[in-house]
N, C-alpha and C. Protein backbone atom coordinates (compact mmCIF):
# COMPACT_ATOMS: atom_id res chain seq x y z
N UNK A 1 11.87 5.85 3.47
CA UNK A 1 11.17 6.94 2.78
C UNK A 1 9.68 6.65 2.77
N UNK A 2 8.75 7.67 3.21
CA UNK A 2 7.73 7.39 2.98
C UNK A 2 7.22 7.79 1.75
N UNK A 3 5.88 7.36 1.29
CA UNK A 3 5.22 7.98 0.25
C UNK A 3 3.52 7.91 0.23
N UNK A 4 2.46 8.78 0.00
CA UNK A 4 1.78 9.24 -0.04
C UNK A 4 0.93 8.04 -1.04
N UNK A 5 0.11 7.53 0.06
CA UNK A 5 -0.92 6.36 -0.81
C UNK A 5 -1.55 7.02 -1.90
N UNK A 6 -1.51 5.96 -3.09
CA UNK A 6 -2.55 5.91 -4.29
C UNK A 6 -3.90 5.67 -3.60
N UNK A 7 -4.07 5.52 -2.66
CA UNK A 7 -5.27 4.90 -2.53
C UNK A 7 -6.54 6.27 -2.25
N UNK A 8 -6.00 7.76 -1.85
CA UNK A 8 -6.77 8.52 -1.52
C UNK A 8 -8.02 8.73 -1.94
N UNK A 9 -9.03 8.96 -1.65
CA UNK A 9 -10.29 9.14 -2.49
C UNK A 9 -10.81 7.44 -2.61
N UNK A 10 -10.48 6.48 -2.80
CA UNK A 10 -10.59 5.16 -3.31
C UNK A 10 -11.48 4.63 -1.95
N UNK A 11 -12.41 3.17 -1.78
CA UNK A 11 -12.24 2.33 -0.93
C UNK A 11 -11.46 1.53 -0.51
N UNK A 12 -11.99 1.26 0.96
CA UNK A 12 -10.85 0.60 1.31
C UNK A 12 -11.26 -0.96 0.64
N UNK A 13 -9.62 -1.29 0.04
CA UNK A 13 -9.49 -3.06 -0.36
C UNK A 13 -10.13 -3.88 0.90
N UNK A 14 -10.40 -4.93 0.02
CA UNK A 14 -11.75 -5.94 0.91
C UNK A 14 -10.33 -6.77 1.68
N UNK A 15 -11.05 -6.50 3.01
CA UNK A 15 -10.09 -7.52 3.71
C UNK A 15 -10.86 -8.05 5.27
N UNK A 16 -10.54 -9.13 5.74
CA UNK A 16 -11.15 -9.57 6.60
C UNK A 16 -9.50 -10.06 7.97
N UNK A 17 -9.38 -9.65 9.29
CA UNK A 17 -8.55 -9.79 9.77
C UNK A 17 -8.59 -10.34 11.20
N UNK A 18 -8.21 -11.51 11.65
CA UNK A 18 -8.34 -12.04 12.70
C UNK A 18 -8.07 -11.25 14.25
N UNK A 19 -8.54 -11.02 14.97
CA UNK A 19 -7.99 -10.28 16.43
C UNK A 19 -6.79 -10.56 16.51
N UNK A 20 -5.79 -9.16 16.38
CA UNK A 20 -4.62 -9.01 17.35
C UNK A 20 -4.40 -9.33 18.58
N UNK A 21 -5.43 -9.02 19.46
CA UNK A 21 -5.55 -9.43 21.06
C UNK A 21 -6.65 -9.80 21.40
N UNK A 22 -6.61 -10.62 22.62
CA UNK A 22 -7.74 -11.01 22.87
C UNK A 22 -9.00 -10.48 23.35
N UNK A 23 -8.80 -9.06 23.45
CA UNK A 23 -9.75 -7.82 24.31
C UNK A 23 -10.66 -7.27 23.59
N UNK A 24 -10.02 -6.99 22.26
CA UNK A 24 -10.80 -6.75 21.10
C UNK A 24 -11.10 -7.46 19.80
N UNK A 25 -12.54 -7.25 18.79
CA UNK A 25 -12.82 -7.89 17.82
C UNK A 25 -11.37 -7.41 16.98
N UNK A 26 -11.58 -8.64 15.72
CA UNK A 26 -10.51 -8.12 14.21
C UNK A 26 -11.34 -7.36 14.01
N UNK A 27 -10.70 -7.05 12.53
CA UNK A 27 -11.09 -5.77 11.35
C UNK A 27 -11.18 -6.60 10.68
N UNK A 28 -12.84 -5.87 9.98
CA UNK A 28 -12.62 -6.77 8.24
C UNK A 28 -13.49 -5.02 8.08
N UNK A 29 -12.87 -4.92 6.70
CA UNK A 29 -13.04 -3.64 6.02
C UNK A 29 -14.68 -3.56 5.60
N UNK A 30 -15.83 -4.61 5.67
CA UNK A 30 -17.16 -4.34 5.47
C UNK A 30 -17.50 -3.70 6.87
N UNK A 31 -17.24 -3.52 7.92
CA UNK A 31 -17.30 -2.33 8.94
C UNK A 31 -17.22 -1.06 8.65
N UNK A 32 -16.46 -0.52 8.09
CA UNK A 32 -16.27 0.66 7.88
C UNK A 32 -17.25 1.43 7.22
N UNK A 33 -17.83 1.11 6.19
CA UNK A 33 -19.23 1.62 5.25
C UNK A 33 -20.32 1.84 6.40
N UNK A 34 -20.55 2.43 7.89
CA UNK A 34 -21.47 2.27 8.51
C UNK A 34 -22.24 3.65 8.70
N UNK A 35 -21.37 4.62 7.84
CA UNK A 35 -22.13 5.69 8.21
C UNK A 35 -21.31 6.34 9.47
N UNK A 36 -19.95 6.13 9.97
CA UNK A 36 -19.52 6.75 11.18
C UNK A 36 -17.91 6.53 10.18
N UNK A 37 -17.12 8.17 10.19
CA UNK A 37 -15.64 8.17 10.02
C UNK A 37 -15.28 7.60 11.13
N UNK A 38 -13.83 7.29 10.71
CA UNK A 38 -13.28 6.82 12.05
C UNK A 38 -11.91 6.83 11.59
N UNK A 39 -10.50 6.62 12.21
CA UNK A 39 -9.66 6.37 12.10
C UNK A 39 -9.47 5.06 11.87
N UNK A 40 -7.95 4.70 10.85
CA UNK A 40 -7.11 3.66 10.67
C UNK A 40 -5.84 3.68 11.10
N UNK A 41 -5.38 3.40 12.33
CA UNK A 41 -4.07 3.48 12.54
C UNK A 41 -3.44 2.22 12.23
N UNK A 42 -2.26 1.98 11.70
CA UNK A 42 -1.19 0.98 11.33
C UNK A 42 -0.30 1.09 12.77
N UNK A 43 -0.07 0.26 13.38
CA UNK A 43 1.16 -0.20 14.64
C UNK A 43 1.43 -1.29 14.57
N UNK A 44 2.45 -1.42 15.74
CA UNK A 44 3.38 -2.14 15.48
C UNK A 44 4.00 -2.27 17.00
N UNK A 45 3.90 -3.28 18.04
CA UNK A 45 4.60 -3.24 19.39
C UNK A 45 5.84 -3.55 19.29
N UNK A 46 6.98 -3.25 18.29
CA UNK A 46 8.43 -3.45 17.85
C UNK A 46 8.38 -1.70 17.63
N UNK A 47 7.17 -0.85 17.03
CA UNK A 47 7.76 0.54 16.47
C UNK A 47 7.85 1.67 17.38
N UNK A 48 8.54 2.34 17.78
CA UNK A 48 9.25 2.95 18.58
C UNK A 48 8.15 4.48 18.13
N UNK A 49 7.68 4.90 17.50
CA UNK A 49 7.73 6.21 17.16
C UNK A 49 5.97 5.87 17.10
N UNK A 50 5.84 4.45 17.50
CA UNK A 50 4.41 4.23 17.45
C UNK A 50 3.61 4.40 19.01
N UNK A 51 4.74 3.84 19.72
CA UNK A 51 4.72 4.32 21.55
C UNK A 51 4.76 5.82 21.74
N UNK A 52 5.43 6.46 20.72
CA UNK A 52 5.58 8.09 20.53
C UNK A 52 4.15 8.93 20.42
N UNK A 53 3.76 7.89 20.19
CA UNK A 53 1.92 8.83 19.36
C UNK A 53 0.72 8.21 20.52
N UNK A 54 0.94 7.33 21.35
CA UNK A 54 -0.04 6.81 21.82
C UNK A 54 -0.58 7.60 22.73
N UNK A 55 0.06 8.88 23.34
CA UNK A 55 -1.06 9.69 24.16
C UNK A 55 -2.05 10.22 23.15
N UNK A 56 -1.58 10.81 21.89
CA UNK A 56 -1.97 11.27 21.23
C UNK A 56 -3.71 10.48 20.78
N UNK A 57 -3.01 9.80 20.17
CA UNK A 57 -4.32 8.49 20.14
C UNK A 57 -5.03 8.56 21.26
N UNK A 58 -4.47 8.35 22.35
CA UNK A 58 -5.71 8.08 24.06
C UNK A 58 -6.64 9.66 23.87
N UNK A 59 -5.98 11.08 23.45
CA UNK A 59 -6.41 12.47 23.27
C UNK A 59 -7.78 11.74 22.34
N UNK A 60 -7.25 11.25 21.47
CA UNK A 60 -8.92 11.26 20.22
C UNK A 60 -9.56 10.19 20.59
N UNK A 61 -9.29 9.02 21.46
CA UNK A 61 -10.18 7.94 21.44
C UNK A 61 -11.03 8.84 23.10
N UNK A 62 -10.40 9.51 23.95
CA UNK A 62 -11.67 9.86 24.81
C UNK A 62 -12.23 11.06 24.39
N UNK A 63 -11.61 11.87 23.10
CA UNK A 63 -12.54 12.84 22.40
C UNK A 63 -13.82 12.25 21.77
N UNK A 64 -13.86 10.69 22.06
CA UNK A 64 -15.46 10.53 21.12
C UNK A 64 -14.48 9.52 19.72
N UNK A 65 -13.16 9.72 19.26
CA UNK A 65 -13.39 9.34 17.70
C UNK A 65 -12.69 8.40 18.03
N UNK A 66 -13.44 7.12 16.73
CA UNK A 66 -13.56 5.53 16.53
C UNK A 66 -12.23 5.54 15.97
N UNK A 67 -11.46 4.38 16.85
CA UNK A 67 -10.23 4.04 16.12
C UNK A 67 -9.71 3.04 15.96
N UNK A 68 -9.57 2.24 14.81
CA UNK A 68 -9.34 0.73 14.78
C UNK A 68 -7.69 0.66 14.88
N UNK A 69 -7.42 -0.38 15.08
CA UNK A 69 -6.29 -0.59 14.77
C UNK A 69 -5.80 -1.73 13.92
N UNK A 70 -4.63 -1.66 13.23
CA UNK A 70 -4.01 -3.27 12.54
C UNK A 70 -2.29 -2.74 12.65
N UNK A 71 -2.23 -4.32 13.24
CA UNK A 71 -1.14 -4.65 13.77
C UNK A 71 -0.37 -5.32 12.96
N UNK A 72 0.98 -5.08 12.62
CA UNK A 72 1.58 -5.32 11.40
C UNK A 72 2.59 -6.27 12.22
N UNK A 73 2.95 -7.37 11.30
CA UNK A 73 3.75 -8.72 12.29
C UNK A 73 4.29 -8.57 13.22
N UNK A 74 3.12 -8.74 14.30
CA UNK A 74 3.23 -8.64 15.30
C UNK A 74 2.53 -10.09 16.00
N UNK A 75 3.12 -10.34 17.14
CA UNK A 75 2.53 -11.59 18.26
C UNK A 75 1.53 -11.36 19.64
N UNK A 76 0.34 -11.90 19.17
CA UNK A 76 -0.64 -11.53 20.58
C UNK A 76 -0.17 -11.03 22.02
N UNK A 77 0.95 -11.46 22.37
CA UNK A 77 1.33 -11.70 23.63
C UNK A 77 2.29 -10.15 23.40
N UNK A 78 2.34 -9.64 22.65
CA UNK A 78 3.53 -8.50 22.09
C UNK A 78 2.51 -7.41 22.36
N UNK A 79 2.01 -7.26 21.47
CA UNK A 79 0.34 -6.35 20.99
C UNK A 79 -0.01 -6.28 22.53
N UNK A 80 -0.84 -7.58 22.97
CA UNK A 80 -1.05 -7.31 24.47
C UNK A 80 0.01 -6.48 25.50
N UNK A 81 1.04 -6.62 25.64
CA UNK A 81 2.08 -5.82 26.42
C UNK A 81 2.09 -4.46 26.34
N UNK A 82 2.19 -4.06 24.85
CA UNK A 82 2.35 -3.02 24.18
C UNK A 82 1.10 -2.06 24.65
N UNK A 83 0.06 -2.72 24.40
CA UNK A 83 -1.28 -1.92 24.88
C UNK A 83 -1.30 -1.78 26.27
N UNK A 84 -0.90 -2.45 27.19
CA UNK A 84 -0.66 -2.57 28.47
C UNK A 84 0.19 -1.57 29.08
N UNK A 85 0.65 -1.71 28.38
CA UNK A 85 2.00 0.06 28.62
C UNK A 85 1.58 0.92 28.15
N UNK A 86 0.85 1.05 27.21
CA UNK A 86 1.07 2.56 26.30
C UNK A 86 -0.39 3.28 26.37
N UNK A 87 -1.61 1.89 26.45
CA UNK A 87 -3.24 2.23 26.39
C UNK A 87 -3.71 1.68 25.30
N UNK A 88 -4.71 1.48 25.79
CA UNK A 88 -5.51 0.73 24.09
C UNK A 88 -7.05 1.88 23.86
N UNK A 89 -6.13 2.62 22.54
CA UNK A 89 -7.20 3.88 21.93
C UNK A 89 -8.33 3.08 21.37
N UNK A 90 -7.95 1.47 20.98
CA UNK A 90 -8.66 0.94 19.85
C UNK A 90 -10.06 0.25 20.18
N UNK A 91 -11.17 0.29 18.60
CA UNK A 91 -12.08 -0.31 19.35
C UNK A 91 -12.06 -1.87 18.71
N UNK A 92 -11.13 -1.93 17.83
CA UNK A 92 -10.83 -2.84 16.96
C UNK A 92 -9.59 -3.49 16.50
N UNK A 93 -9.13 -4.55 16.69
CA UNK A 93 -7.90 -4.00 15.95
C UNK A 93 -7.39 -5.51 15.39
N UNK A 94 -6.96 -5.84 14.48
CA UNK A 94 -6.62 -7.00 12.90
C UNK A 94 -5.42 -7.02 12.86
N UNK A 95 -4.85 -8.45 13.00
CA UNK A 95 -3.48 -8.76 12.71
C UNK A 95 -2.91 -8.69 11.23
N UNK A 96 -2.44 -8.36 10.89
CA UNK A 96 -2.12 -7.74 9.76
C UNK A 96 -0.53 -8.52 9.64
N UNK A 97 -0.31 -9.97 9.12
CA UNK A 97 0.69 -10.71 9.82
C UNK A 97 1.82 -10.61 9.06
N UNK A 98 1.49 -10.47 7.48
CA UNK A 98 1.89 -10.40 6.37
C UNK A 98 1.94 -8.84 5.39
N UNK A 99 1.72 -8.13 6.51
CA UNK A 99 1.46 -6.66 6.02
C UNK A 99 0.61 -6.61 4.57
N UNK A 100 -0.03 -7.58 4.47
CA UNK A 100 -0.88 -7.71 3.34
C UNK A 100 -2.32 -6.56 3.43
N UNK A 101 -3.20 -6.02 3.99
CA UNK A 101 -3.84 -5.11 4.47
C UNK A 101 -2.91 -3.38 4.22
N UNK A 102 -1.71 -3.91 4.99
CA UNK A 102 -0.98 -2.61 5.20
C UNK A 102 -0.47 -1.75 3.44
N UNK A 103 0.03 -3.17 2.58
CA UNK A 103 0.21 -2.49 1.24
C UNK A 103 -1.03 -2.53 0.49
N UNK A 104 -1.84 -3.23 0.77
CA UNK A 104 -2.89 -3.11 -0.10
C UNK A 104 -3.94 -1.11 0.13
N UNK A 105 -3.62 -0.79 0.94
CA UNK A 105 -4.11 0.88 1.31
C UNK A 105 -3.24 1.74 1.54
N UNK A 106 -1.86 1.31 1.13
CA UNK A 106 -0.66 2.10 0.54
C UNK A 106 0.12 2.71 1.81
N UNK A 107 -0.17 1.75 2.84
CA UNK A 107 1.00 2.97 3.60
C UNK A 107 2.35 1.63 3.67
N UNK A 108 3.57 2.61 4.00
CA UNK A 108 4.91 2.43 3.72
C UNK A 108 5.57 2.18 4.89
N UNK A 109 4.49 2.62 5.86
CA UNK A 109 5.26 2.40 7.38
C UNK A 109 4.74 2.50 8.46
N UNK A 110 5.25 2.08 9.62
CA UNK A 110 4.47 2.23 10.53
C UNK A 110 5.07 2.93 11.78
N UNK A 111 4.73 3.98 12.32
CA UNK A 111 2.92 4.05 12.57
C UNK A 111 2.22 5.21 11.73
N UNK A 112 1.35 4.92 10.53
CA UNK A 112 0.64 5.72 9.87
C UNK A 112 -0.14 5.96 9.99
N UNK A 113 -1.76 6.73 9.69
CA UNK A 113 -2.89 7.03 10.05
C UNK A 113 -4.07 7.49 8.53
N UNK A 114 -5.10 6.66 8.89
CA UNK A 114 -6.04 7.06 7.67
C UNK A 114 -7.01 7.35 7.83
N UNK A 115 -7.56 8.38 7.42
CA UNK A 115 -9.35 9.03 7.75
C UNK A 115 -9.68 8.15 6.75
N UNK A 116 -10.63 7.03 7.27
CA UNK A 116 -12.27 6.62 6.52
C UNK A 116 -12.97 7.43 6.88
N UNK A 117 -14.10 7.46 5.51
CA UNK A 117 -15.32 8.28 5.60
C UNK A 117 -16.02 7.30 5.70
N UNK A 118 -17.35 7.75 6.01
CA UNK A 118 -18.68 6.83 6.88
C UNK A 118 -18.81 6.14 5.53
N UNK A 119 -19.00 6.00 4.37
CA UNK A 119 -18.90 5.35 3.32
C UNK A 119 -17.82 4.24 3.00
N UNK A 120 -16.66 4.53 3.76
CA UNK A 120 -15.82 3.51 3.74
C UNK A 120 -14.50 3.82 3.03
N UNK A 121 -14.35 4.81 1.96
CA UNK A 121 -13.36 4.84 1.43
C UNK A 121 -12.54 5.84 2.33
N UNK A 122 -10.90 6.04 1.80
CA UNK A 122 -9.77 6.53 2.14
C UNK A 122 -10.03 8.12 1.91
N UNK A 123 -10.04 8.70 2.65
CA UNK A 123 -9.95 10.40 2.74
C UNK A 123 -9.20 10.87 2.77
N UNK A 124 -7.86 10.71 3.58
CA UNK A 124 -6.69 11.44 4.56
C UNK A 124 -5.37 10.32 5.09
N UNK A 125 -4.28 10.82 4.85
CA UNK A 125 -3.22 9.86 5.56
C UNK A 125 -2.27 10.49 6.07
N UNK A 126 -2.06 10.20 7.05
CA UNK A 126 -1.05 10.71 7.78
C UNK A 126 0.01 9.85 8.41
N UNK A 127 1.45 10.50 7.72
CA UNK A 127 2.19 9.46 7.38
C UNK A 127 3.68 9.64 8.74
N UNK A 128 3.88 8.43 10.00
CA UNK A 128 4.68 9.08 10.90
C UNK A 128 3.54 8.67 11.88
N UNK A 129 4.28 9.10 12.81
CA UNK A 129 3.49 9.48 14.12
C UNK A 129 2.89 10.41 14.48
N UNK A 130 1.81 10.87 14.68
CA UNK A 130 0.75 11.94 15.51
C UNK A 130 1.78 12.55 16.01
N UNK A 131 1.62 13.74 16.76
CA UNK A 131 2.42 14.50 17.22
C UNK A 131 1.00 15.53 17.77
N UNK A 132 1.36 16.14 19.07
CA UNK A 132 0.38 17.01 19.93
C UNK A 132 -0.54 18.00 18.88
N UNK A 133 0.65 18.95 18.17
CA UNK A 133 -0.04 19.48 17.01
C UNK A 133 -0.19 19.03 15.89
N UNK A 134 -0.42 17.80 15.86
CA UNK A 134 -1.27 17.14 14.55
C UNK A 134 -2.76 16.82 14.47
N UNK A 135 -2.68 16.90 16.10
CA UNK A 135 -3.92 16.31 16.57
C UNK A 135 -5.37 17.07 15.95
N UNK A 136 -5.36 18.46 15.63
CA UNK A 136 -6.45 19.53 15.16
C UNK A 136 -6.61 19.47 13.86
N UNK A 137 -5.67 18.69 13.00
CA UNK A 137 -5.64 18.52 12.08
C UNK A 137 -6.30 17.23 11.70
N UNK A 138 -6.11 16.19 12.49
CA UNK A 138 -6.63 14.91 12.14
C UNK A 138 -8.18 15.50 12.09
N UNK A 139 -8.27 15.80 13.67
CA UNK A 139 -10.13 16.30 14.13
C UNK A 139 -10.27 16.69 13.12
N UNK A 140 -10.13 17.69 11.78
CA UNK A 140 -10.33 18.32 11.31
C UNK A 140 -11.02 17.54 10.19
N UNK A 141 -10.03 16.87 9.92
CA UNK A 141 -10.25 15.55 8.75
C UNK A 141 -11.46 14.77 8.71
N UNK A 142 -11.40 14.51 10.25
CA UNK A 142 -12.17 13.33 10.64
C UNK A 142 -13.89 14.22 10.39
N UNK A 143 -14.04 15.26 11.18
CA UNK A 143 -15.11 16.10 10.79
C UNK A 143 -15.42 16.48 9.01
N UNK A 144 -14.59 16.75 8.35
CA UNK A 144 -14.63 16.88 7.13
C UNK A 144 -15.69 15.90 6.22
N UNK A 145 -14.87 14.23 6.77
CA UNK A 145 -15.34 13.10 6.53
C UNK A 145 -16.87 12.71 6.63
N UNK A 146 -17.06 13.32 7.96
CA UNK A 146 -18.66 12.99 8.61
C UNK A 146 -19.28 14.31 7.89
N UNK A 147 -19.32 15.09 7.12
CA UNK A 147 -20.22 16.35 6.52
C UNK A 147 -21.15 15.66 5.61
């Protein structure tokens, strides 16, 4: 069952996260305050419905929008594969080993999705996988964010 983060409106909890792969930097959440929204996607190279969304993702990362990623216990060599097959949307992305990151900004599962605003806090979540027509909706968000 999913459920709808407390965290909406809030910043994001302080966290600092080592590289998932070796291609890209980690995430630590003092990035985000830069003045640019961007996406938070939660994955997972074990989640099935997370391979489901990844065109979707490749759609907004060559539309222009910033998308980090954190990888929920998951193994470098996994993550690497996974991106290798599916594409890497990300410009970032934090091992998240202990899903400690993942409950601390309230999502329940993976693969979920969160609009940061250029300020840093939580705007938008979208809970599941992207789906073709979700996609105008995220944009939507994500523009909302940057006003």
């Amino acid at each position: 069952e999913f459920v709808e983060s407390g965290m909406i409106g809030k910043d994001l909890p302080y966290f600092e996260l080592r590289p998932a792969t070796s291609d890209r930097p980690g995430l630590a959440s003092a990035g985000f305050a830069d003045g640019q929204p961007r996406l938070l996607n939660i994955f997972a190279s074990w989640c099935l419905p997370c391979a489901a969304e990844a065109p979707q993702l490749a759609r907004l990362a060559d539309s222009g929008v910033q998308i980090a990623g954190v990888a929920i216990r998951d193994r470098p060599q996994d993550v690497a594969r996974f991106l290798a097959q599916y594409g890497n949307p990300y410009v970032a992305i934090g091992a998240d080993d202990l899903s400690e990151v993942q409950l601390a900004i309230g999502s329940s599962g993976v693969p979920e999705t969160f609009v940061i605003d250029g300020a840093g806090r939580i705007v938008y979540q979208h809970i599941g996988d992207i789906r073709a027509d979700d996609v105008p909706r995220i944009i939507e968000e994500l523009e909302k964010a940057g006003a």
